[in-house]
Protein backbone atom coordinates (compact mmCIF):
# COMPACT_ATOMS: atom_id res chain seq x y z
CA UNK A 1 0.00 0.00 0.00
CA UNK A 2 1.30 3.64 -0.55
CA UNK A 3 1.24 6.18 2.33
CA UNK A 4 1.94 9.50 1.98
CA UNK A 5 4.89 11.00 3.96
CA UNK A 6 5.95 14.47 4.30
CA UNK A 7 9.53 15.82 4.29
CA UNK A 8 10.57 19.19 5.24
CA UNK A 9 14.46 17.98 6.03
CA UNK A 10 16.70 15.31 5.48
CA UNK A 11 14.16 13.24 3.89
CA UNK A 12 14.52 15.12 0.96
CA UNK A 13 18.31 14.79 0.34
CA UNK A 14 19.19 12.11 -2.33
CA UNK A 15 21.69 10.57 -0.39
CA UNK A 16 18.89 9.95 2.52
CA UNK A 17 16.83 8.90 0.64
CA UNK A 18 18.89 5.68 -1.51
CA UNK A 19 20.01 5.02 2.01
CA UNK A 20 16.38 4.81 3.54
CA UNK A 21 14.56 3.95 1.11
CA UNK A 22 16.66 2.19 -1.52
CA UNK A 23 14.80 4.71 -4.12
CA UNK A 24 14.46 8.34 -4.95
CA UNK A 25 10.95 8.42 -4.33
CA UNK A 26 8.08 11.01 -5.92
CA UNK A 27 7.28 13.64 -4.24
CA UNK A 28 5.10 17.06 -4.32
CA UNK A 29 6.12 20.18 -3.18
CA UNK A 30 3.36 20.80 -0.25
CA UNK A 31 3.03 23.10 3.25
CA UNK A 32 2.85 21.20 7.04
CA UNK A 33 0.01 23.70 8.39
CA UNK A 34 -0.35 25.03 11.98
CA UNK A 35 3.58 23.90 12.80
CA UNK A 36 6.66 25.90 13.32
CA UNK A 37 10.20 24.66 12.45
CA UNK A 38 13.55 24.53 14.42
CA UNK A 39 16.67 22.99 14.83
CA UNK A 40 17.84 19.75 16.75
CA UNK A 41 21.17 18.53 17.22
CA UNK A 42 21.58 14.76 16.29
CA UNK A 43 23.74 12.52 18.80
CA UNK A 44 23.30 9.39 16.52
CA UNK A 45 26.71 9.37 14.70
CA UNK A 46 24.56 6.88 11.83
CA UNK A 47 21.95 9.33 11.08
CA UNK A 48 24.86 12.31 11.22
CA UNK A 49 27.10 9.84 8.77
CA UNK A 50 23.95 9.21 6.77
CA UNK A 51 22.52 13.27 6.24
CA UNK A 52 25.83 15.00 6.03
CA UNK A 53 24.71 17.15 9.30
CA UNK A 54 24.93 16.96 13.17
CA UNK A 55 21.93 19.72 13.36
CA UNK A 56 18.03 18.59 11.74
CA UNK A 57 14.86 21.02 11.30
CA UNK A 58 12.33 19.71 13.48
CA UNK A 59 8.61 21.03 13.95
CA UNK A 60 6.43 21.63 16.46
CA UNK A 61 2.50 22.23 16.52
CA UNK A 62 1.41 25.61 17.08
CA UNK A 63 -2.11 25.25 15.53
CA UNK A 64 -1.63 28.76 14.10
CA UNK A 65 -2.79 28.22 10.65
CA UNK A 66 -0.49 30.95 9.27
CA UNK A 67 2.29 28.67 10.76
CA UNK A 68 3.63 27.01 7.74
CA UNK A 69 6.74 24.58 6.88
CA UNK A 70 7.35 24.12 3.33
CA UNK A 71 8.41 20.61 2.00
CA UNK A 72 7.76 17.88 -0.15
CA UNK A 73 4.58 15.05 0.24
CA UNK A 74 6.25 11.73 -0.98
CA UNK A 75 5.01 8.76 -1.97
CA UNK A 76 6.26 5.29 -0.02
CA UNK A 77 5.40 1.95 0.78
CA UNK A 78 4.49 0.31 4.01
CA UNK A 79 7.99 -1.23 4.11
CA UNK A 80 9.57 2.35 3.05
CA UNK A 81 7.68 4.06 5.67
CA UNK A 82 9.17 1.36 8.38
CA UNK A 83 12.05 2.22 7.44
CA UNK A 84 11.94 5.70 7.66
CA UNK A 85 10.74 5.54 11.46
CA UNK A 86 14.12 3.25 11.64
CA UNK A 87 16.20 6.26 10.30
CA UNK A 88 14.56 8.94 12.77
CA UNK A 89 15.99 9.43 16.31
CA UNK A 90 13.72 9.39 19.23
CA UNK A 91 13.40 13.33 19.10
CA UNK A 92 11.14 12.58 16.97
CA UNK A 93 7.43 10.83 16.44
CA UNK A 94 5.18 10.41 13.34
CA UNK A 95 1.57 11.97 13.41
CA UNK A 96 -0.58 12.13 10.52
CA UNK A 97 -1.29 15.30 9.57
CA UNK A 98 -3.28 17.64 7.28
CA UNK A 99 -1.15 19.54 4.40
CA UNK A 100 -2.04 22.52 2.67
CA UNK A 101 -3.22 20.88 -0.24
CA UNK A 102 -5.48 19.01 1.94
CA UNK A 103 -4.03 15.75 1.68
CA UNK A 104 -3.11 13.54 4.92
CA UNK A 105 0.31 12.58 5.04
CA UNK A 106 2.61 11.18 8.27
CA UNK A 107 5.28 13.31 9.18
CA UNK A 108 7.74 13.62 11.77
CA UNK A 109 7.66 15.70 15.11
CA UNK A 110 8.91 16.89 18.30
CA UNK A 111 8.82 14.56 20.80
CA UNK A 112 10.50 15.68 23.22
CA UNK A 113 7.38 17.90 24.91
């Protein structure tokens, strides 16, 4: 089955991607609504090999819908989407979530609140 899972960081780097997903997947470019975007530094030395970068944007719900974070919606499989959770650190969680175009797509968030 495909899901739909939106990127508005390393996700959307090539090298991320072959390495997570085996694939450059499609994507769309699309908005995460009523969230607000910052920075986290990344202790896993894997993840850090993998992006290229010890600091990630994360977001945060605000429900402000002039809060927006721009990405990209990509399409994945089940298996893809496992692996994606595999690749994330524990600062973050997947939600599902309502884009701008009015789509649903998982994405990742804080979790550290």
């Amino acid at each position: 089955m495909t899901q739909i899972l939106f990127s508005y960081g390393t996700l959307q780097q090539r090298e991320v991607q072959l390495a997570t997903f085996g694939r450059e997947p499609l994507g769309t470019s699309d908005q995460l609504v009523g969230f607000h975007q910052s920075m986290v530094k990344i202790e896993d030395p894997e993840v850090v090999k993998t992006s290229g970068k010890t600091h990630h944007p994360i977001v945060k719900q605000t429900g402000i819908a002039e809060d927006r974070v721009a990405g990209t919606a990509f399409e994945v499989t089940d298996e893809e989407l496992a692996n994606a959770d595999k690749y994330e650190v524990s600062d973050y969680k997947r939600v599902s979530a309502t884009l701008a175009s009015g789509r649903r797509a998982w994405v990742y968030v804080d979790n550290r609140a």
